[in-house]
C-alpha atoms as a PDB file:
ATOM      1  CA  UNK A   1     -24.535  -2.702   4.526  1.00  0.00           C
ATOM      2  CA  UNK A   2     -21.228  -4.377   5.199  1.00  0.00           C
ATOM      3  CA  UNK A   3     -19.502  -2.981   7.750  1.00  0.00           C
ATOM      4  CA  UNK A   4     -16.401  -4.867   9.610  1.00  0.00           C
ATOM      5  CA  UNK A   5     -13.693  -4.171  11.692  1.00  0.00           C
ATOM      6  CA  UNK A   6     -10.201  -4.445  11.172  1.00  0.00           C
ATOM      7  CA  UNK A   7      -7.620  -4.484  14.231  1.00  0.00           C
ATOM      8  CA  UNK A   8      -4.424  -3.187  13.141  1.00  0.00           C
ATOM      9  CA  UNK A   9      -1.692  -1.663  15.383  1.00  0.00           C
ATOM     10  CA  UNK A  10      -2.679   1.460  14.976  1.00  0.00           C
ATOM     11  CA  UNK A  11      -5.480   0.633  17.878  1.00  0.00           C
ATOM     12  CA  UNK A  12      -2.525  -0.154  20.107  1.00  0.00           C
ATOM     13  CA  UNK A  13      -2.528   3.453  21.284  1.00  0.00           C
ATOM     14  CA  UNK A  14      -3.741   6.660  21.266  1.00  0.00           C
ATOM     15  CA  UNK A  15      -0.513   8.315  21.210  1.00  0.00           C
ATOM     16  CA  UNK A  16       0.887   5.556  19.078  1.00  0.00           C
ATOM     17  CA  UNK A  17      -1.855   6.619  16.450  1.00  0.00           C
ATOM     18  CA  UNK A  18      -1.335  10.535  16.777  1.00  0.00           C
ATOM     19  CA  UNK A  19       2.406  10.255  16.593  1.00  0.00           C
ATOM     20  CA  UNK A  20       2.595   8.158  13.610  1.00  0.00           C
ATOM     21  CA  UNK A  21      -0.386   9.722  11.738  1.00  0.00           C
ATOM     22  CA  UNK A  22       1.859  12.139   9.594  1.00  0.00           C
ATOM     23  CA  UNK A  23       2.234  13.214   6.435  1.00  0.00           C
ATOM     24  CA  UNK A  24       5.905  12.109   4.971  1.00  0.00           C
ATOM     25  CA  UNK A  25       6.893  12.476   1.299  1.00  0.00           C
ATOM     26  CA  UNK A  26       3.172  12.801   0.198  1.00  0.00           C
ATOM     27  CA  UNK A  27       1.927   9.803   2.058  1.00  0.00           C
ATOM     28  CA  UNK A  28      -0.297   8.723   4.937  1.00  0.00           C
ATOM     29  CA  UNK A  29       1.532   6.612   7.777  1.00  0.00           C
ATOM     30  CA  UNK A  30      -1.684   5.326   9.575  1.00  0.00           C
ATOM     31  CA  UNK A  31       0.087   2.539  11.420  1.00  0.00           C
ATOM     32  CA  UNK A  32       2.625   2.592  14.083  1.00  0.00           C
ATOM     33  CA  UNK A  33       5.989   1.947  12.658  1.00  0.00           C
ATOM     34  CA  UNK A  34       5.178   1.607   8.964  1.00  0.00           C
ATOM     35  CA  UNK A  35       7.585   2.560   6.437  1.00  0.00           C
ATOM     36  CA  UNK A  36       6.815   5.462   4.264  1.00  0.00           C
ATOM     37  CA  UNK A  37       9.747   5.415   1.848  1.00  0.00           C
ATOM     38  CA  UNK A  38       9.295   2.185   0.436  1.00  0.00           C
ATOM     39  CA  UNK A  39       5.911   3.283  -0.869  1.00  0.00           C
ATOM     40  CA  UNK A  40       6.721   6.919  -1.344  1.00  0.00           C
ATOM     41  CA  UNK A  41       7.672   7.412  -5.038  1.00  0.00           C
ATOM     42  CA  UNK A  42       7.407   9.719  -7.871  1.00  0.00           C
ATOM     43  CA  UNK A  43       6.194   8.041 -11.216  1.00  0.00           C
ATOM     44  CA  UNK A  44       5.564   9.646 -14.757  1.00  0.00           C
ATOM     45  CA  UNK A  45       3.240   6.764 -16.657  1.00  0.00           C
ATOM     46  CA  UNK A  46       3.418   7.899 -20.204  1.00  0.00           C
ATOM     47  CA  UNK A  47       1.622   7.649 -23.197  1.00  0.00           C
ATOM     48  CA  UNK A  48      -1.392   5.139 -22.414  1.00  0.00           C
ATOM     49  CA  UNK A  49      -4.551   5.151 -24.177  1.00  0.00           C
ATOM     50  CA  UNK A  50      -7.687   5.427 -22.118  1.00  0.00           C
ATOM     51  CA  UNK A  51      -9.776   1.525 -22.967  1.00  0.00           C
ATOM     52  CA  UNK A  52     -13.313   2.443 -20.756  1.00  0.00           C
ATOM     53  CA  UNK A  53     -14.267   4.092 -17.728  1.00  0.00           C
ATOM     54  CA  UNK A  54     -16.156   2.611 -15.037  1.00  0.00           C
ATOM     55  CA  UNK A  55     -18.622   5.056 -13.168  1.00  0.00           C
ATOM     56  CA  UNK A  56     -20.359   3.879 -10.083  1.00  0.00           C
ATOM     57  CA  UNK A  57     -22.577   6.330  -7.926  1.00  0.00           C
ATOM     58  CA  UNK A  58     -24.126   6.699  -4.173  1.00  0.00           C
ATOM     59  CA  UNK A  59     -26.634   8.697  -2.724  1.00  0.00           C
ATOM     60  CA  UNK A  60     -26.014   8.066   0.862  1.00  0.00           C
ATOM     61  CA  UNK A  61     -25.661   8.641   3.897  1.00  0.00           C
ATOM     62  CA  UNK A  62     -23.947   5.717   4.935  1.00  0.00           C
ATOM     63  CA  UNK A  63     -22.070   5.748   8.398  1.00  0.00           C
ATOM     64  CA  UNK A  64     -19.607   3.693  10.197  1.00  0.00           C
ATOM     65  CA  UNK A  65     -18.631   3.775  13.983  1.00  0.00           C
ATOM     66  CA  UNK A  66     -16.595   2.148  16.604  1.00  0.00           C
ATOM     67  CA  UNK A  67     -16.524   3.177  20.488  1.00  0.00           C
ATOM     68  CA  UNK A  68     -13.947   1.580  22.460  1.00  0.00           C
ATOM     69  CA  UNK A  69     -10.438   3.682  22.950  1.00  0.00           C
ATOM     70  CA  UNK A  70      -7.857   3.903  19.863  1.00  0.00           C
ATOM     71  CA  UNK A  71     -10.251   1.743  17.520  1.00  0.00           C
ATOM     72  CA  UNK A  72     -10.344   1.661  13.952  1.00  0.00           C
ATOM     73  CA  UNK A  73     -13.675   1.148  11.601  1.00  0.00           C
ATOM     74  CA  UNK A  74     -14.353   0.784   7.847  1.00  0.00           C
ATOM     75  CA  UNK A  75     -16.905   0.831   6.144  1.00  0.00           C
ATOM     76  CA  UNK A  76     -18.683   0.474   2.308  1.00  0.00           C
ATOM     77  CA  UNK A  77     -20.281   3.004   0.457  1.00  0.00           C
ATOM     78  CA  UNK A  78     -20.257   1.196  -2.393  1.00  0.00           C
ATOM     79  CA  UNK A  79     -22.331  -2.540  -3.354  1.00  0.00           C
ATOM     80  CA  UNK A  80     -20.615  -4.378  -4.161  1.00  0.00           C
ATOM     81  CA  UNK A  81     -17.423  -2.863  -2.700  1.00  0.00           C
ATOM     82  CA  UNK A  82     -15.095  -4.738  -4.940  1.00  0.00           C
ATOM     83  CA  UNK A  83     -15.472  -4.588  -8.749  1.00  0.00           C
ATOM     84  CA  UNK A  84     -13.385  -6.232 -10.854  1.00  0.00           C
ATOM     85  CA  UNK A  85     -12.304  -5.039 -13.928  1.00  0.00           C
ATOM     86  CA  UNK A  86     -10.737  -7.157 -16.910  1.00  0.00           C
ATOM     87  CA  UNK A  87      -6.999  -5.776 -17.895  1.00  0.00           C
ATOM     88  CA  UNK A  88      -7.421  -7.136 -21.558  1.00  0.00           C
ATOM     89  CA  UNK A  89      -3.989  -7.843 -22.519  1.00  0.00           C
ATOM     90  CA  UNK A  90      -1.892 -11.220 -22.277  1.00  0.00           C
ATOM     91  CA  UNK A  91       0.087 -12.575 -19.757  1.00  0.00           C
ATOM     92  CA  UNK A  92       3.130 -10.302 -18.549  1.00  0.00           C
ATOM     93  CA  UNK A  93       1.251  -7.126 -20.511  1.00  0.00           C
ATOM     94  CA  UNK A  94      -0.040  -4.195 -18.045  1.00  0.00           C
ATOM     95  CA  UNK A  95      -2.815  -2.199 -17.674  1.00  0.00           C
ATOM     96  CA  UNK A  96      -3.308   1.175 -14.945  1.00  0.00           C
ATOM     97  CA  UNK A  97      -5.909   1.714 -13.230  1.00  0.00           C
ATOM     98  CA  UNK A  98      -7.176   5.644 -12.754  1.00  0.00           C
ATOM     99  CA  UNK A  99      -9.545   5.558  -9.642  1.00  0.00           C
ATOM    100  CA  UNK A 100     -11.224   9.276  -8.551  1.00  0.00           C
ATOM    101  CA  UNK A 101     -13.266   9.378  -5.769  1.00  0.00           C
ATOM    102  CA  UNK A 102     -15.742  12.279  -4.853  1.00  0.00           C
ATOM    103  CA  UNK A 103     -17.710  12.361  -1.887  1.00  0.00           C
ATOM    104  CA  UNK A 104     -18.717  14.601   1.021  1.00  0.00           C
ATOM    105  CA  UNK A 105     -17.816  13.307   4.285  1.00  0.00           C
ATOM    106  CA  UNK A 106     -17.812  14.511   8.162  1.00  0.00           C
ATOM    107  CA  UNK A 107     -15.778  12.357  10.879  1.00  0.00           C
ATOM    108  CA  UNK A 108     -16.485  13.038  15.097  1.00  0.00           C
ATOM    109  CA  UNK A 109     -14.791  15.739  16.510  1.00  0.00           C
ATOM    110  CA  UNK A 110     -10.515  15.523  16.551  1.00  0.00           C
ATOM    111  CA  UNK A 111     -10.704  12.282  14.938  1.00  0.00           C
ATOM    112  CA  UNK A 112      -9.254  11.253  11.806  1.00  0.00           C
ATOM    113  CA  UNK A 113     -11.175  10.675   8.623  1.00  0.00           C
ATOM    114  CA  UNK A 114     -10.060   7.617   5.919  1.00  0.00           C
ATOM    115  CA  UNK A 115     -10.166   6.545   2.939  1.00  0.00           C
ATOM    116  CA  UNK A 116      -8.776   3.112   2.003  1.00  0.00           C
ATOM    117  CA  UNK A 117      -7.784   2.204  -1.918  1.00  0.00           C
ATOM    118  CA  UNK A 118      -6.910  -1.187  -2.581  1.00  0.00           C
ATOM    119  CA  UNK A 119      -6.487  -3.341  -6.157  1.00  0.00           C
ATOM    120  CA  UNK A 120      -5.909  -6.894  -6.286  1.00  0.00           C
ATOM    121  CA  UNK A 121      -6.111  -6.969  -2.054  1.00  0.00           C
ATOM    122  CA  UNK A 122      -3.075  -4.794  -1.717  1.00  0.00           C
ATOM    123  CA  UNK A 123      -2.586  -0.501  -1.685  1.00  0.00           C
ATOM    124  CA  UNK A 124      -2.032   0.690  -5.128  1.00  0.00           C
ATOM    125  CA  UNK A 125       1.226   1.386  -7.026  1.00  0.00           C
ATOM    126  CA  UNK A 126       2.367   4.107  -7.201  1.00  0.00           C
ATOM    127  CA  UNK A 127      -0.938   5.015  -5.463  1.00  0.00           C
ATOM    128  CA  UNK A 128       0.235   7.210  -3.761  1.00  0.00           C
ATOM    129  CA  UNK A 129      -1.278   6.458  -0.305  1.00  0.00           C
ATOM    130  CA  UNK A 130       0.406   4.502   2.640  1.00  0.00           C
ATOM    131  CA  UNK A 131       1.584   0.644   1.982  1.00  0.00           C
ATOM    132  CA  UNK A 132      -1.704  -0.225   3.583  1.00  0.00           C
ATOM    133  CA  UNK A 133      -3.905   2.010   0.925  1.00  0.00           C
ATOM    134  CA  UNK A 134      -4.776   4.419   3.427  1.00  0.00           C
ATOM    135  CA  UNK A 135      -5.349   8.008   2.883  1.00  0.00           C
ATOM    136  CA  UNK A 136      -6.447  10.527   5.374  1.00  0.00           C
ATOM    137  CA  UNK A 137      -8.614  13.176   4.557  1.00  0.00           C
ATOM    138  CA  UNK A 138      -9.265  15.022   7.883  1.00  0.00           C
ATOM    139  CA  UNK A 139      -7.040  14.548  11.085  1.00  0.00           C
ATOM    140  CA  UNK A 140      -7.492  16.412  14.862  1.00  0.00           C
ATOM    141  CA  UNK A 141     -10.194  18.736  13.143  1.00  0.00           C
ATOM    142  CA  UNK A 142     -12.549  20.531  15.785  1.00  0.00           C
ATOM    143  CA  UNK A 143     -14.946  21.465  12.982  1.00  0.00           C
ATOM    144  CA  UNK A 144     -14.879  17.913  11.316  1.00  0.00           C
ATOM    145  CA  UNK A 145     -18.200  17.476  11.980  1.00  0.00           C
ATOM    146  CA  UNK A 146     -19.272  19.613   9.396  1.00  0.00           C
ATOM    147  CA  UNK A 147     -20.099  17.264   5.984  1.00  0.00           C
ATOM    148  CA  UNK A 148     -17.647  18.794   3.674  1.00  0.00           C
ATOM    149  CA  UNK A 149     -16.465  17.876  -0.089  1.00  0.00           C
ATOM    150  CA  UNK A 150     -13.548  15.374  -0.057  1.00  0.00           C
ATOM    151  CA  UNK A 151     -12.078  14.459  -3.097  1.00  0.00           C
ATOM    152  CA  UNK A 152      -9.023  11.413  -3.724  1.00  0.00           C
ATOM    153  CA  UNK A 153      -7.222   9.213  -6.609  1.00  0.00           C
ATOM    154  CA  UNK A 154      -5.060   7.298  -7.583  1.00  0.00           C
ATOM    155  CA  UNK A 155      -3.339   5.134  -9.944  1.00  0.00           C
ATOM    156  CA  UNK A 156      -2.491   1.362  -9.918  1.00  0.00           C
ATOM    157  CA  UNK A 157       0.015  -0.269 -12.311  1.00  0.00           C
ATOM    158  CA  UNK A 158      -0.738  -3.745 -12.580  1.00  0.00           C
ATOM    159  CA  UNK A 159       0.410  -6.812 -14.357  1.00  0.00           C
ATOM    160  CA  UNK A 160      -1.100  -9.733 -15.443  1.00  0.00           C
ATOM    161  CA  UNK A 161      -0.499 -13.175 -14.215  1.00  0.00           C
ATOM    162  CA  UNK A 162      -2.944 -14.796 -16.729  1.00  0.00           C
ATOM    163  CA  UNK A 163      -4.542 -13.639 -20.012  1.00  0.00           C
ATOM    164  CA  UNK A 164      -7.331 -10.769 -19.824  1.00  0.00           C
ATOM    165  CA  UNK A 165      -6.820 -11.185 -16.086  1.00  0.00           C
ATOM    166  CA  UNK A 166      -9.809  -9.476 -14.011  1.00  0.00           C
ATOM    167  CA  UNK A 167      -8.231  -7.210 -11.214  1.00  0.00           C
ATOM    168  CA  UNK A 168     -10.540  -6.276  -8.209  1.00  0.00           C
ATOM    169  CA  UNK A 169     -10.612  -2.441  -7.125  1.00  0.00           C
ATOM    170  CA  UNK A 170     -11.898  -1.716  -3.818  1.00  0.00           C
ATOM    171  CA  UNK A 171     -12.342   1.342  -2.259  1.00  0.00           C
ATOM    172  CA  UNK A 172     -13.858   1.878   1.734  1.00  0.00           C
ATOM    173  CA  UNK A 173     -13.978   4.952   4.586  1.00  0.00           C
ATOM    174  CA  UNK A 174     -13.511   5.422   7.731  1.00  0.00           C
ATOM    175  CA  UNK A 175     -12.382   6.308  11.415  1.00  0.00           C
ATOM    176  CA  UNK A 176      -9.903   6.274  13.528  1.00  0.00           C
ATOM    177  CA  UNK A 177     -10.329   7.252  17.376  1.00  0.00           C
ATOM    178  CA  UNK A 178      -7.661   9.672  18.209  1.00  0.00           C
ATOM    179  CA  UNK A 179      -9.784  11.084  21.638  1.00  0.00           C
ATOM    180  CA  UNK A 180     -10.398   7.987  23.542  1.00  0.00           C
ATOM    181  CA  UNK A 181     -14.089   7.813  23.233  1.00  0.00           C
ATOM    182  CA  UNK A 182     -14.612   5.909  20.092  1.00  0.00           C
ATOM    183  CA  UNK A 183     -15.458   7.467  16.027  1.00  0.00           C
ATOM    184  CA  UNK A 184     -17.928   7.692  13.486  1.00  0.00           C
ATOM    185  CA  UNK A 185     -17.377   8.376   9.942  1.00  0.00           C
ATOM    186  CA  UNK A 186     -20.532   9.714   7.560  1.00  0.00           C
ATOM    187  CA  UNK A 187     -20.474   9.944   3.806  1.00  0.00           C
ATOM    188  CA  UNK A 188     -23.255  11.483   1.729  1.00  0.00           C
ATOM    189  CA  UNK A 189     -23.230  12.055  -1.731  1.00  0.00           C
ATOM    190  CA  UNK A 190     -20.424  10.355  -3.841  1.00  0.00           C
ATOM    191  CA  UNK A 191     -19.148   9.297  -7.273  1.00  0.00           C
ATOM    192  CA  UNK A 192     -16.184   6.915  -8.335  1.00  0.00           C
ATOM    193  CA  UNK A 193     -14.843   6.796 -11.551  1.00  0.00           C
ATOM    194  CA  UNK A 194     -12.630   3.959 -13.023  1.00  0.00           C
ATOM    195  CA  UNK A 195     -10.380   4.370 -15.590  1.00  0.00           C
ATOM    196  CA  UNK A 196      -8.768   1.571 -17.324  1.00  0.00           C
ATOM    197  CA  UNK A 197      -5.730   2.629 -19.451  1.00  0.00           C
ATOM    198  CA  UNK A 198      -3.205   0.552 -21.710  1.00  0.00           C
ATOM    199  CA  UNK A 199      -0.037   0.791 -23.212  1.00  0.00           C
END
């Protein structure tokens, strides 16, 4: 199991973290001083036909921790954890990408639960989730400790740079200490689902 940290300044500070963990215009900020409204927007994709559909499947548990104050894990729940997935059109042609995640999850005690989306290395457009592909699916929960069903998507628009260009989709989970004593993240059962859809 691959398992890696990632120090971000969102381990700067515990009250750094709480204060900027908020939910603005439909989106996660999980780092201090990021910009929501550059990655907060409302799109209406119309009219694409669905190619294939990707399903890939987990039975779990798999759990990832960290224990010094304000830190940050993530962690795979899928091998491999990046797939990539052909966008079979020519060069300057699009594709979007549908991706659904269901899982059940439980995060320590008033910490905050995460999921992170990226495709091609970078969070998904329009996503939604922060500019970092973050989403947060439990925050300062007493009772988080209870595996519960947690369900995310979303969509990335991409374009392609070369001819039936492959584009990796990636998706991890995590936590981040908000108490001062470190987090752990479990996830059980889960299911992804790729959609690839053209013009």
């Amino acid at each position: 199991m691959e398992i890696h940290h990632r120090i971000t300044a969102v381990t700067r500070c515990v009250a750094a973290i709480t204060a900027s963990l908020t939910l603005a215009a439909g989106t996660l900020n999980a780092q201090a001083g990021a910009e929501t409204t550059s990655h907060a927007i409302n799109v209406n994709i119309k009219n694409v036909t669905l190619i294939s559909t990707t399903f890939r499947t987990n039975v779990g548990p798999v759990t990832v921790a960290c224990s010094s104050s304000s830190c940050e894990n993530l962690g795979v729940f899928l091998t491999p954890s990046l797939l990539n997935i052909i966008c079979p059109q020519p060069t300057g042609a699009s594709c979007t990408f549908y991706v659904h995640l269901e899982t059940q999850a439980a995060v320590t005690a008033n910490d905050s639960g995460i999921f992170q989306f990226l495709v091609d290395g970078v969070a998904p457009r329009p996503g939604p989730t922060d500019i970092h592909g973050f989403f947060m699916w439990d925050t300062a929960d007493a009772n988080s400790t209870v595996m519960q069903a947690r369900s995310y998507a979303v969509v990335a628009h991409v374009t392609n740079s070369k001819d039936n260009q492959a584009h990796g989709i990636e998706a991890e989970f995590g936590c981040i200490d908000l108490t001062g004593d470190g987090c752990s993240a479990t996830m059980g059962l889960a299911s992804m689902s790729i959609g690839l859809f053209t013009p």
